[in-house]
C-alpha atoms as a PDB file:
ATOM      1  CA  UNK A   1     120.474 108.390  69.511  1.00  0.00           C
ATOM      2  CA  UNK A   2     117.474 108.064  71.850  1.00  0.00           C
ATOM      3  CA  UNK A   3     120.012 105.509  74.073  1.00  0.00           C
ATOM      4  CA  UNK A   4     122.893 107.195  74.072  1.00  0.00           C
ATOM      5  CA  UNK A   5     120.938 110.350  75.565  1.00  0.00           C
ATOM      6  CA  UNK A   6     119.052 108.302  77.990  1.00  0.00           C
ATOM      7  CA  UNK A   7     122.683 107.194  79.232  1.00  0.00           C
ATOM      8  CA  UNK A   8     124.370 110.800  79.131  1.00  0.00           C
ATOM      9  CA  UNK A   9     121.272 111.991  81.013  1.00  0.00           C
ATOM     10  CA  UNK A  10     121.079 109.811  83.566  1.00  0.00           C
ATOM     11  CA  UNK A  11     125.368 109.799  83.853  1.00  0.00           C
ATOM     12  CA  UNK A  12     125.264 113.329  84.464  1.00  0.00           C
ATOM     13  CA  UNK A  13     122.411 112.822  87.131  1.00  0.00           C
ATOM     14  CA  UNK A  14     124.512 110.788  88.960  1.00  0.00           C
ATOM     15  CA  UNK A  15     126.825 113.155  89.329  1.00  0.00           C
ATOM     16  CA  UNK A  16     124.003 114.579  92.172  1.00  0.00           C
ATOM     17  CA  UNK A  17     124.839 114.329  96.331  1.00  0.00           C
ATOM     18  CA  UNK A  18     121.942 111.952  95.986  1.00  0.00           C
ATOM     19  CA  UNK A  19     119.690 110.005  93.473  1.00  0.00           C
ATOM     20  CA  UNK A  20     116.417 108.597  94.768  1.00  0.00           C
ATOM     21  CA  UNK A  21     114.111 105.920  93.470  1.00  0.00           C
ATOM     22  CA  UNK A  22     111.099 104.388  94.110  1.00  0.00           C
ATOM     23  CA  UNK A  23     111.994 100.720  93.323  1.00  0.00           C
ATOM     24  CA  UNK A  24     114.834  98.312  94.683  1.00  0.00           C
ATOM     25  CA  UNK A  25     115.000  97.199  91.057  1.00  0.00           C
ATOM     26  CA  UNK A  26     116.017 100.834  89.534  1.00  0.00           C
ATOM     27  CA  UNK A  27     118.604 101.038  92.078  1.00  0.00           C
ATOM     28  CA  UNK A  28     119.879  97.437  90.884  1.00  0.00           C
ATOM     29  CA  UNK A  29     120.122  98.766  87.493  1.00  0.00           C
ATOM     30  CA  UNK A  30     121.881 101.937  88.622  1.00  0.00           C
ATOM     31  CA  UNK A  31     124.269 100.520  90.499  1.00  0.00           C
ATOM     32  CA  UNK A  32     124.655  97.505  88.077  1.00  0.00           C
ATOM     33  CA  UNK A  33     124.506  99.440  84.969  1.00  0.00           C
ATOM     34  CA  UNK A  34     126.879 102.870  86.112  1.00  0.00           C
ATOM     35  CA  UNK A  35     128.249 101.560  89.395  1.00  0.00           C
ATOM     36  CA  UNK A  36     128.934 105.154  90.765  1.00  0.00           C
ATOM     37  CA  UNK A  37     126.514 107.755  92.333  1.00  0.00           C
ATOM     38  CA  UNK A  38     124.847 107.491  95.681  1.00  0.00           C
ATOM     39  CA  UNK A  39     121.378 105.945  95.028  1.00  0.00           C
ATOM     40  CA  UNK A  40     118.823 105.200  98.067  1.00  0.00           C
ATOM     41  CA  UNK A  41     115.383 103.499  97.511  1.00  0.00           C
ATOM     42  CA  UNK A  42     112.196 106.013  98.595  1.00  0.00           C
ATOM     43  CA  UNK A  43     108.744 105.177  99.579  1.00  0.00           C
ATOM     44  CA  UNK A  44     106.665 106.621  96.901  1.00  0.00           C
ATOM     45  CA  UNK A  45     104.102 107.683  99.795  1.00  0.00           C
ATOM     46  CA  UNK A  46     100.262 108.160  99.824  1.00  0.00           C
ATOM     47  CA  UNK A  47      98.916 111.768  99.254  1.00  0.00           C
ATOM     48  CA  UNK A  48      97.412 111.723 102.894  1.00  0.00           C
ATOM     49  CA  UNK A  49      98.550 113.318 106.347  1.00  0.00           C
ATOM     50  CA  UNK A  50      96.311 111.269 107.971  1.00  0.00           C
ATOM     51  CA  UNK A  51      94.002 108.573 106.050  1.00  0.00           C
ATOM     52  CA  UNK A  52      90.627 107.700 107.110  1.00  0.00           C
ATOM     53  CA  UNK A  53      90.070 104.520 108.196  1.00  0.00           C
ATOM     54  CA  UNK A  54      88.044 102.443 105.745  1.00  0.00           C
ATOM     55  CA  UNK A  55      84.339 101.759 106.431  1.00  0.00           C
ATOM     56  CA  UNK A  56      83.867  98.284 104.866  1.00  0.00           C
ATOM     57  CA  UNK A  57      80.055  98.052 104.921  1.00  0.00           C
ATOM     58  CA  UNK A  58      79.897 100.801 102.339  1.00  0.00           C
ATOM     59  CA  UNK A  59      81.237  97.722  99.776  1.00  0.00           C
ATOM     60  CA  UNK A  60      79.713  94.981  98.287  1.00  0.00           C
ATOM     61  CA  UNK A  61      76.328  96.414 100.124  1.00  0.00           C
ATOM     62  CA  UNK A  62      74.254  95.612  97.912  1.00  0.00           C
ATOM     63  CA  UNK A  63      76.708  95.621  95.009  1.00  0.00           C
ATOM     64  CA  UNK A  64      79.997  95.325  94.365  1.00  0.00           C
ATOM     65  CA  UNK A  65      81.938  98.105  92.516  1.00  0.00           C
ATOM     66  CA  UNK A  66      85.318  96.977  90.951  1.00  0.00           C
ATOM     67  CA  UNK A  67      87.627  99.960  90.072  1.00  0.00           C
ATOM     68  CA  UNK A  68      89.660 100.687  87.016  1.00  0.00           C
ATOM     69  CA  UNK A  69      91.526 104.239  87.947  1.00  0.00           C
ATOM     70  CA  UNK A  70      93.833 106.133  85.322  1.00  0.00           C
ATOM     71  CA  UNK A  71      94.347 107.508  82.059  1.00  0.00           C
ATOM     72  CA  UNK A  72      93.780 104.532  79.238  1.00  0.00           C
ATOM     73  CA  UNK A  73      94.918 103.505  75.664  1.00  0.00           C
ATOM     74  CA  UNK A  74      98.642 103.005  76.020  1.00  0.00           C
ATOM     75  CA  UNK A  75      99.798 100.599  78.361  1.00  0.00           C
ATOM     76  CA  UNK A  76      96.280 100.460  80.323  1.00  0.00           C
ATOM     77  CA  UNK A  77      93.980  98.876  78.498  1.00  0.00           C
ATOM     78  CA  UNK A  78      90.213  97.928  79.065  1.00  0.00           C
ATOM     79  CA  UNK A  79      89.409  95.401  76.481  1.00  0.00           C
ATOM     80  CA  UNK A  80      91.079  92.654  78.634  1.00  0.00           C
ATOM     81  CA  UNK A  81      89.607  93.582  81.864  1.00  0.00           C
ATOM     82  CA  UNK A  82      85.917  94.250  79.886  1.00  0.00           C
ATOM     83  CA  UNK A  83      85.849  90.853  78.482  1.00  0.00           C
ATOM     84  CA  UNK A  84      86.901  88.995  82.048  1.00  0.00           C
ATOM     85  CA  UNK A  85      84.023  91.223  83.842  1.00  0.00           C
ATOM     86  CA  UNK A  86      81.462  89.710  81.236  1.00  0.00           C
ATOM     87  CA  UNK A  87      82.476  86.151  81.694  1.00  0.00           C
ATOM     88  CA  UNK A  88      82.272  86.912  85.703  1.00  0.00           C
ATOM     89  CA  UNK A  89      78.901  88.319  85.772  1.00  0.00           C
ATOM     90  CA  UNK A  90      76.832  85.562  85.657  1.00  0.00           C
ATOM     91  CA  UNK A  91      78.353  83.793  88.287  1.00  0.00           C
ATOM     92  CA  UNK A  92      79.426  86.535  91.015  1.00  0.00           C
ATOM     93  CA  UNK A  93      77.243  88.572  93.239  1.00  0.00           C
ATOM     94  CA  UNK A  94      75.768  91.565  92.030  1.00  0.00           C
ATOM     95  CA  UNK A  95      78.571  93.619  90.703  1.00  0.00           C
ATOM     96  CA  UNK A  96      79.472  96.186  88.323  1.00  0.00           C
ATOM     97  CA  UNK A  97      82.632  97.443  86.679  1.00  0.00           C
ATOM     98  CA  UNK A  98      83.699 101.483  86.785  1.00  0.00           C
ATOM     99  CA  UNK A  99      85.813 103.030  84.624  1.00  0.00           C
ATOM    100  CA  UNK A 100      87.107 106.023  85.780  1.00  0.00           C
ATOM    101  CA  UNK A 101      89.813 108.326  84.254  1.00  0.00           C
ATOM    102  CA  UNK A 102      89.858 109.610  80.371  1.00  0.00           C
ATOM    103  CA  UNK A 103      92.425 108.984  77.467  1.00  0.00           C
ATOM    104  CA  UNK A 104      96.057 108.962  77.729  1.00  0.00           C
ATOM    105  CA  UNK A 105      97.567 111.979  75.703  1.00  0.00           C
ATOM    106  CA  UNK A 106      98.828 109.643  72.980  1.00  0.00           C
ATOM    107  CA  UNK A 107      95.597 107.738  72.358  1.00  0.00           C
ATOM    108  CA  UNK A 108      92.771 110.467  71.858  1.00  0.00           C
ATOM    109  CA  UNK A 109      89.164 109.105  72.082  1.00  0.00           C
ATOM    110  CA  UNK A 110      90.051 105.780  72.865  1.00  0.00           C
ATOM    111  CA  UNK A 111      87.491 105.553  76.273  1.00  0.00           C
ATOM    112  CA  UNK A 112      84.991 106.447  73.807  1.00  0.00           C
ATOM    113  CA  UNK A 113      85.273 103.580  71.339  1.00  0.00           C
ATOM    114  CA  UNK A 114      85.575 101.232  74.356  1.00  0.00           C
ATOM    115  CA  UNK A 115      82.414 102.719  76.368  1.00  0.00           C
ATOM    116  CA  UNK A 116      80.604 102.908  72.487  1.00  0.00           C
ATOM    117  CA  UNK A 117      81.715  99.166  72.044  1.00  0.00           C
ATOM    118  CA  UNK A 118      80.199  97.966  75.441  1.00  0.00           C
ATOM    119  CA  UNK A 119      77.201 100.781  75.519  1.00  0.00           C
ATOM    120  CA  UNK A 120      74.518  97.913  76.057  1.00  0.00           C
ATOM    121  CA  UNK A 121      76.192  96.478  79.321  1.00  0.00           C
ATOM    122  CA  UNK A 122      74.522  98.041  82.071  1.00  0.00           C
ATOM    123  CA  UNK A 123      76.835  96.867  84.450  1.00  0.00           C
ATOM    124  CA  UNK A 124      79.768  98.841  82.560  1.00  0.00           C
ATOM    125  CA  UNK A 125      80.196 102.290  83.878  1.00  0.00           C
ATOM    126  CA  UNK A 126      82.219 104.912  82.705  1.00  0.00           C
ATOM    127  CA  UNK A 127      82.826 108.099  85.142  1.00  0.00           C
ATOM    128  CA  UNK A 128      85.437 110.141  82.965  1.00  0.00           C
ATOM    129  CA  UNK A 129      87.847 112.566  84.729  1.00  0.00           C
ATOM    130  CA  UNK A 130      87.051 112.431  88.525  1.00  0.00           C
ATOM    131  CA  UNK A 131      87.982 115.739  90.252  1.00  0.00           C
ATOM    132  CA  UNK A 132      89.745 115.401  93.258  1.00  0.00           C
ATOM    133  CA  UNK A 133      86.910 116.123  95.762  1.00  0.00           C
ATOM    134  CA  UNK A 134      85.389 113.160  94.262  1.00  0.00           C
ATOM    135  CA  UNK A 135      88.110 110.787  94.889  1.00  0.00           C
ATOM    136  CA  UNK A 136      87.420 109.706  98.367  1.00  0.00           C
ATOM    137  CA  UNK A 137      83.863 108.355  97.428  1.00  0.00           C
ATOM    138  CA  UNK A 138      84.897 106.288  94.075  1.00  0.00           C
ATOM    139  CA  UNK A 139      87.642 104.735  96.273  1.00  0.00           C
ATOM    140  CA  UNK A 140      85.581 104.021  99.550  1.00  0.00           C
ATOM    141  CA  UNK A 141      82.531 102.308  98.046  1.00  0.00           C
ATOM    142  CA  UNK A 142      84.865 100.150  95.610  1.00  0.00           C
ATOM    143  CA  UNK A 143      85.396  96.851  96.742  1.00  0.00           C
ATOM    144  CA  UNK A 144      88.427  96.039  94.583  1.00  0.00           C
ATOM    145  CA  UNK A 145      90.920  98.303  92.498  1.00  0.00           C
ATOM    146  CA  UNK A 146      92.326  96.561  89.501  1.00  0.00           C
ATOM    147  CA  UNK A 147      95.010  97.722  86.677  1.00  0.00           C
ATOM    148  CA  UNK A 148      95.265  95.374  83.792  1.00  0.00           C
ATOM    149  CA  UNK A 149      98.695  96.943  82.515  1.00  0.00           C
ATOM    150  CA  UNK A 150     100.459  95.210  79.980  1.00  0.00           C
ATOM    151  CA  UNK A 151     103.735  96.836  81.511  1.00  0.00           C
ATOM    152  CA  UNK A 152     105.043  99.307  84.323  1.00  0.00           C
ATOM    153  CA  UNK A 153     106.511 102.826  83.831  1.00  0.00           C
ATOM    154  CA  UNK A 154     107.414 102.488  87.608  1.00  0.00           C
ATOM    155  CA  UNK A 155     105.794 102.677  91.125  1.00  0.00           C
ATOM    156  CA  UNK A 156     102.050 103.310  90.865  1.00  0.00           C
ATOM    157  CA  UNK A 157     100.408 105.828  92.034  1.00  0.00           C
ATOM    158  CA  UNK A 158      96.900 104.032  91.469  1.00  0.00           C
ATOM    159  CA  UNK A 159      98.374 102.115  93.740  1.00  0.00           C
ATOM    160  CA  UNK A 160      99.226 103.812  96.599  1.00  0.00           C
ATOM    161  CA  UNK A 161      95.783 105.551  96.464  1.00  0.00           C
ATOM    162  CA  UNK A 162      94.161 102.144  96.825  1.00  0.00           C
ATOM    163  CA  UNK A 163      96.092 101.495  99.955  1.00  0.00           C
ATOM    164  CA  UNK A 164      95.400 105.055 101.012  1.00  0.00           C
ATOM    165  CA  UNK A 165      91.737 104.037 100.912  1.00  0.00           C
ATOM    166  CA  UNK A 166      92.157 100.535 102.520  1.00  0.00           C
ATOM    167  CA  UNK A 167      91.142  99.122  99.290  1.00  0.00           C
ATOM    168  CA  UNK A 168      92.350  95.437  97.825  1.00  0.00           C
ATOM    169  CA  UNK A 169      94.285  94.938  94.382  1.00  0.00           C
ATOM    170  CA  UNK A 170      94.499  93.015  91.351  1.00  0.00           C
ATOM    171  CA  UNK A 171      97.594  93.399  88.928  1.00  0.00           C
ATOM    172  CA  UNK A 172      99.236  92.033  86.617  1.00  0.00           C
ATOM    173  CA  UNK A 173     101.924  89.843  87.407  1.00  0.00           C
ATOM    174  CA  UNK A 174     104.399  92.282  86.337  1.00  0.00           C
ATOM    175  CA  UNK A 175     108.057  92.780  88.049  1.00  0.00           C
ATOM    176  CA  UNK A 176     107.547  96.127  89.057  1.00  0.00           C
ATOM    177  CA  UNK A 177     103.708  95.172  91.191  1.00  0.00           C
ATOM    178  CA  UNK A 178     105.972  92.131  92.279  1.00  0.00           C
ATOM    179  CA  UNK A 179     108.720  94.730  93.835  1.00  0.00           C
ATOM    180  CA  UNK A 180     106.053  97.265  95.093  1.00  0.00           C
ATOM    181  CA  UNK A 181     104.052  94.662  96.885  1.00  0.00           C
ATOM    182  CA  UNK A 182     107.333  93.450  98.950  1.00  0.00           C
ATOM    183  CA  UNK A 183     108.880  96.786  98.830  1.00  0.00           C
ATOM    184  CA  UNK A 184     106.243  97.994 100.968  1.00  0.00           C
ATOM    185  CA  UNK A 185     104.322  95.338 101.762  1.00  0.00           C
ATOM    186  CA  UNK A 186     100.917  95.885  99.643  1.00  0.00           C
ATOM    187  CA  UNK A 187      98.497  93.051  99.704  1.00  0.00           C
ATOM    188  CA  UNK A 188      97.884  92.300  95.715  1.00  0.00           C
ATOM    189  CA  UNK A 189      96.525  89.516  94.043  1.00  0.00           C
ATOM    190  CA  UNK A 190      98.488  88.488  90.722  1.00  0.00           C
ATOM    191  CA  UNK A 191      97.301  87.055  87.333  1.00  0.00           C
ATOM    192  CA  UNK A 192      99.095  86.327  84.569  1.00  0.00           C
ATOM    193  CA  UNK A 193      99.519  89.515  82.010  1.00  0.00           C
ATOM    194  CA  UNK A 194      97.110  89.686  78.678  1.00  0.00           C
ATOM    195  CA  UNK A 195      95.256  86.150  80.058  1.00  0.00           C
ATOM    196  CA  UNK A 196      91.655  86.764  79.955  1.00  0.00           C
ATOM    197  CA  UNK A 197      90.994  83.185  81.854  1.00  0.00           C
ATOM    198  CA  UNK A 198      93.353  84.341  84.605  1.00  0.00           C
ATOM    199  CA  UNK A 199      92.086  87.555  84.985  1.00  0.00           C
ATOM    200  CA  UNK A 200      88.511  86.407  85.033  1.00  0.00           C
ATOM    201  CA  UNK A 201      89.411  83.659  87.463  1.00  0.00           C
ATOM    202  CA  UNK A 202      90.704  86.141  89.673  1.00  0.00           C
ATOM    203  CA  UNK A 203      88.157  88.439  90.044  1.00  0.00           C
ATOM    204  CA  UNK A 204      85.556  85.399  90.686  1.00  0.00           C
ATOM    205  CA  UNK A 205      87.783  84.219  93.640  1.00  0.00           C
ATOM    206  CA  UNK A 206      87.987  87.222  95.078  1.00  0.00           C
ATOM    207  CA  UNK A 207      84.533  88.520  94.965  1.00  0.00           C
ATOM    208  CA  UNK A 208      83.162  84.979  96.176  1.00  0.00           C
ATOM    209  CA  UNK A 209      85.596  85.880  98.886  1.00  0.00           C
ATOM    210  CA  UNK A 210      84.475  88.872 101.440  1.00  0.00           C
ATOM    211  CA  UNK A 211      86.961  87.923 103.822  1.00  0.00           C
ATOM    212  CA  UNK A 212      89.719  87.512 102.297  1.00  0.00           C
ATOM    213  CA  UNK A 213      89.082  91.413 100.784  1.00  0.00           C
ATOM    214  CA  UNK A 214      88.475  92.781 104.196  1.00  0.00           C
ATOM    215  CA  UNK A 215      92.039  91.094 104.936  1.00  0.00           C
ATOM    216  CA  UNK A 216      93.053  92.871 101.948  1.00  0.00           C
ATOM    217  CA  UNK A 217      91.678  96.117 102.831  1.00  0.00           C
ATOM    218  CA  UNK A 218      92.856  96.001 106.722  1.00  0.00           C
ATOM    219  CA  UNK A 219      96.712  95.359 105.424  1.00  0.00           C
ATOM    220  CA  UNK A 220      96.851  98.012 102.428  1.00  0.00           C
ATOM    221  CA  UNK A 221      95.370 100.535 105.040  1.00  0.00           C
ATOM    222  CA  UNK A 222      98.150  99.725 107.658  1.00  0.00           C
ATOM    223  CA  UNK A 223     100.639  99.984 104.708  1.00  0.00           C
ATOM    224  CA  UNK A 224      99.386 103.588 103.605  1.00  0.00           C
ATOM    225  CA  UNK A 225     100.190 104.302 107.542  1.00  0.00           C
ATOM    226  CA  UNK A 226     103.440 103.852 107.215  1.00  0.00           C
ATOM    227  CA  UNK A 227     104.477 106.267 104.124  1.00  0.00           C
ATOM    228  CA  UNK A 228     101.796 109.075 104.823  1.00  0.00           C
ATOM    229  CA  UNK A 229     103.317 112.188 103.263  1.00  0.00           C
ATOM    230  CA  UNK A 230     104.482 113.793 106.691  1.00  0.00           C
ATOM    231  CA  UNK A 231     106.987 110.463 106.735  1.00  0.00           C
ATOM    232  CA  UNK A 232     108.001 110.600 103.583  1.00  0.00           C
ATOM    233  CA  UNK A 233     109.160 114.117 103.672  1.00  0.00           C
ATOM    234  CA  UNK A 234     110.769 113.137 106.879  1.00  0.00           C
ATOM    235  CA  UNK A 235     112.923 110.288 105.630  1.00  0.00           C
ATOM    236  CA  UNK A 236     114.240 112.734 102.511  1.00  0.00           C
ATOM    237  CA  UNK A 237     115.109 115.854 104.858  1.00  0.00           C
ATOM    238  CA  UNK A 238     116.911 113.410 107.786  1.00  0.00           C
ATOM    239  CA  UNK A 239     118.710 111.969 104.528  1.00  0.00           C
ATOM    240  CA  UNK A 240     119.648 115.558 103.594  1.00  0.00           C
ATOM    241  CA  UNK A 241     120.867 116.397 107.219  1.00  0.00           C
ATOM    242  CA  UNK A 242     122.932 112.976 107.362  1.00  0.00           C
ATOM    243  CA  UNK A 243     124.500 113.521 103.975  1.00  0.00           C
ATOM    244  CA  UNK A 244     125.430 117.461 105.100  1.00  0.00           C
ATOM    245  CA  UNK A 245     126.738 116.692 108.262  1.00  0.00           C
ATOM    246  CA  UNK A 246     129.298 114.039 107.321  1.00  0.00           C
ATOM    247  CA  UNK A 247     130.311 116.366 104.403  1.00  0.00           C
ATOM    248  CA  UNK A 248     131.134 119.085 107.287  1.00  0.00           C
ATOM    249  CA  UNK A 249     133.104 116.227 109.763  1.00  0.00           C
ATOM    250  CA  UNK A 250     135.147 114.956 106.203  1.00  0.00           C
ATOM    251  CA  UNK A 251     135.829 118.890 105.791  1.00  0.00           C
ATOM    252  CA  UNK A 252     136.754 118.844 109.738  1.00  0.00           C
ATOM    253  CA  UNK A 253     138.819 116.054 109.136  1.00  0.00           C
ATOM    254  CA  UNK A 254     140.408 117.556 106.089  1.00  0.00           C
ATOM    255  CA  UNK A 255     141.379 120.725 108.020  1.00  0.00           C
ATOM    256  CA  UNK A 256     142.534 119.092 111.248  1.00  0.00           C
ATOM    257  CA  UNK A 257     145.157 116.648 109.245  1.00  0.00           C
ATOM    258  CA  UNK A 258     146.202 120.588 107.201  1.00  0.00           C
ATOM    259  CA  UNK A 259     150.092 122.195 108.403  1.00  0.00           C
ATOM    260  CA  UNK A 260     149.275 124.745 111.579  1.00  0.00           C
ATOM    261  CA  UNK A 261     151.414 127.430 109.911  1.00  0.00           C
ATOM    262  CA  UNK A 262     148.630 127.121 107.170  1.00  0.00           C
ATOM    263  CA  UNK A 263     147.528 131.348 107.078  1.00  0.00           C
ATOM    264  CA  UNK A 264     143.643 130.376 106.140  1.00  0.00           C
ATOM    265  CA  UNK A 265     143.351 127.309 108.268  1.00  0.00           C
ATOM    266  CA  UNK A 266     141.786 129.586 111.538  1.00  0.00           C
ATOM    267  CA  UNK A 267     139.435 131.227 109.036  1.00  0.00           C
ATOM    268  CA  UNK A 268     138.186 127.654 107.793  1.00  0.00           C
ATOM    269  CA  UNK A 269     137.893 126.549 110.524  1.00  0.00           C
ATOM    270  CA  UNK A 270     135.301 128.988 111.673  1.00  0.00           C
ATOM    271  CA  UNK A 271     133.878 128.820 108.510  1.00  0.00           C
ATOM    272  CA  UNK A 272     133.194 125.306 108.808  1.00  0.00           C
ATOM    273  CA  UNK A 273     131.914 125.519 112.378  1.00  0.00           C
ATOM    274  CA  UNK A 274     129.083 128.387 111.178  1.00  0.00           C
ATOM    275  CA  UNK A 275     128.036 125.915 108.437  1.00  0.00           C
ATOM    276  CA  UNK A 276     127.587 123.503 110.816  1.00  0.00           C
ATOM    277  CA  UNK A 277     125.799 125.154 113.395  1.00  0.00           C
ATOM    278  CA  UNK A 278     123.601 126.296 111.109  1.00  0.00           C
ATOM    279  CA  UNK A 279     121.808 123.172 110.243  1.00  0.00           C
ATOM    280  CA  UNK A 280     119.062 123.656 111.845  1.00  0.00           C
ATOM    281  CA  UNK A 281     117.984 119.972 113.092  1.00  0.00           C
ATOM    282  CA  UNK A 282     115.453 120.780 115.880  1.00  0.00           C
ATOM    283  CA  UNK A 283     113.025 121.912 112.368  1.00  0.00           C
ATOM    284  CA  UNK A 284     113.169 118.105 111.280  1.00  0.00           C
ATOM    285  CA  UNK A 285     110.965 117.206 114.242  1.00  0.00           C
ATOM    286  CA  UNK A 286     108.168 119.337 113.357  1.00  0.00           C
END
């Protein structure tokens, strides 16, 4: 029952001017799967105007911070990315792990157990809900943002406020962090999903490697430029203008290839040319 919904749902959405996602793959499986409906691909954007620029000696100086941003138990889990920041610590520079974000809906108390479990690791730090004045500093004095997912429920927002911050990733090597990265060209680093070793491997190499995170940072920042909010709002409403005005020349069309003696055709036609006219395109610019 819970399929057959899904698929009337998203049949009858389709039945919309437009249908935008946030991943080339979802429009794959749209097309592929229904094979009707106009479909475009969307940035997902960062939640910025105008991002400021990253100031790189506020990381790693004198300790490393690496980020774990969102709401935990379901999908994002800790235990994996816990056990790969103990087996790093004795070999990295001075670093330490924060937690940030409280329990997913469905899994009540589960940051609790974890932060009870690993209580005696000073390194460990658990922030809980961050408010979003706060943001800004967690993000800036991280030197790497990393989301252990076990799966994707579609373009991340964590994400995109890691690029909005100039700040490197780590994911899983999951299709949908494969898409985002080339989708909009996000520097991430991959390892393979549930693998402590590869995890752990990952996060030595990188923090043994203050270069190749400043790289990191420099390209995620210069990503986030190009789908600031202002943009992104841009690209839907010149979609919406596009889409309106060739539904007003088809109408033209329509009407010109109409009988003369037709008694409404003058009326339509004016009709037609008011609705036109009245799409107001110099707004788009500002």
């Amino acid at each position: 029952m819970y399929r057959v919904a899904g698929r009337v749902a998203t049949r009858v959405l389709l039945f919309a001017n437009s249908i935008c996602v946030l991943l080339p793959a979802y429009h794959r499986t749209l097309r592929k799967k229904y094979g009707r409906g106009t479909v475009k691909v969307r940035h997902h954007g960062i939640f910025a105007s105008c991002p400021e620029q990253p100031d790189l000696s506020k990381r790693g100086n004198p300790v490393h911070r690496i980020l774990a941003f969102g709401k935990w138990g379901t999908y994002k889990r800790l235990e994996l990315l816990i056990d790969a920041f103990e087996r790093i610590v004795p070999q990295s520079p001075p670093v330490e792990l924060v937690i940030a974000g409280g329990d997913h809906p469905k899994t009540q108390g589960y940051v609790n157990s974890v932060a009870e479990r690993v209580k005696h690791n000073r390194r460990i730090r658990f922030v809980g809900y961050v408010p979003e004045e706060a943001i800004p500093e967690l993000f800036q004095t991280a030197s790497l943002a990393v989301m252990p997912y076990t799966s994707s429920a579609g373009s991340s927002g964590v994400a995109h406020l890691a690029c909005q911050y100039g700040l490197p990733i780590l994911v899983s090597d999951i299709e949908d962090f494969r898409e985002l990265a080339e989708h909009e060209r996000v520097a991430m680093d991959f390892f393979v999903p549930n693998d402590v070793d590869s995890l752990a491997s990952h996060l030595a190499e990188l923090l043994k490697s203050p270069e190749r995170l400043a790289q990191m940072a420099r390209h995620n920042f210069s990503a986030a430029l190009e789908m600031s909010m202002p943009q992104v709002i841009r690209q839907y409403i010149r979609s919406f203008d596009v889409q309106h005005r060739l539904r007003m020349l088809r109408a033209f069309s329509q009407l010109r290839s109409s009988p003369r003696w037709m008694p409404t055709r003058s009326w339509m036609a004016r009709r037609l040319e008011r609705k036109l006219k009245s799409w107001d395109k110099p707004g788009l610019d500002s």
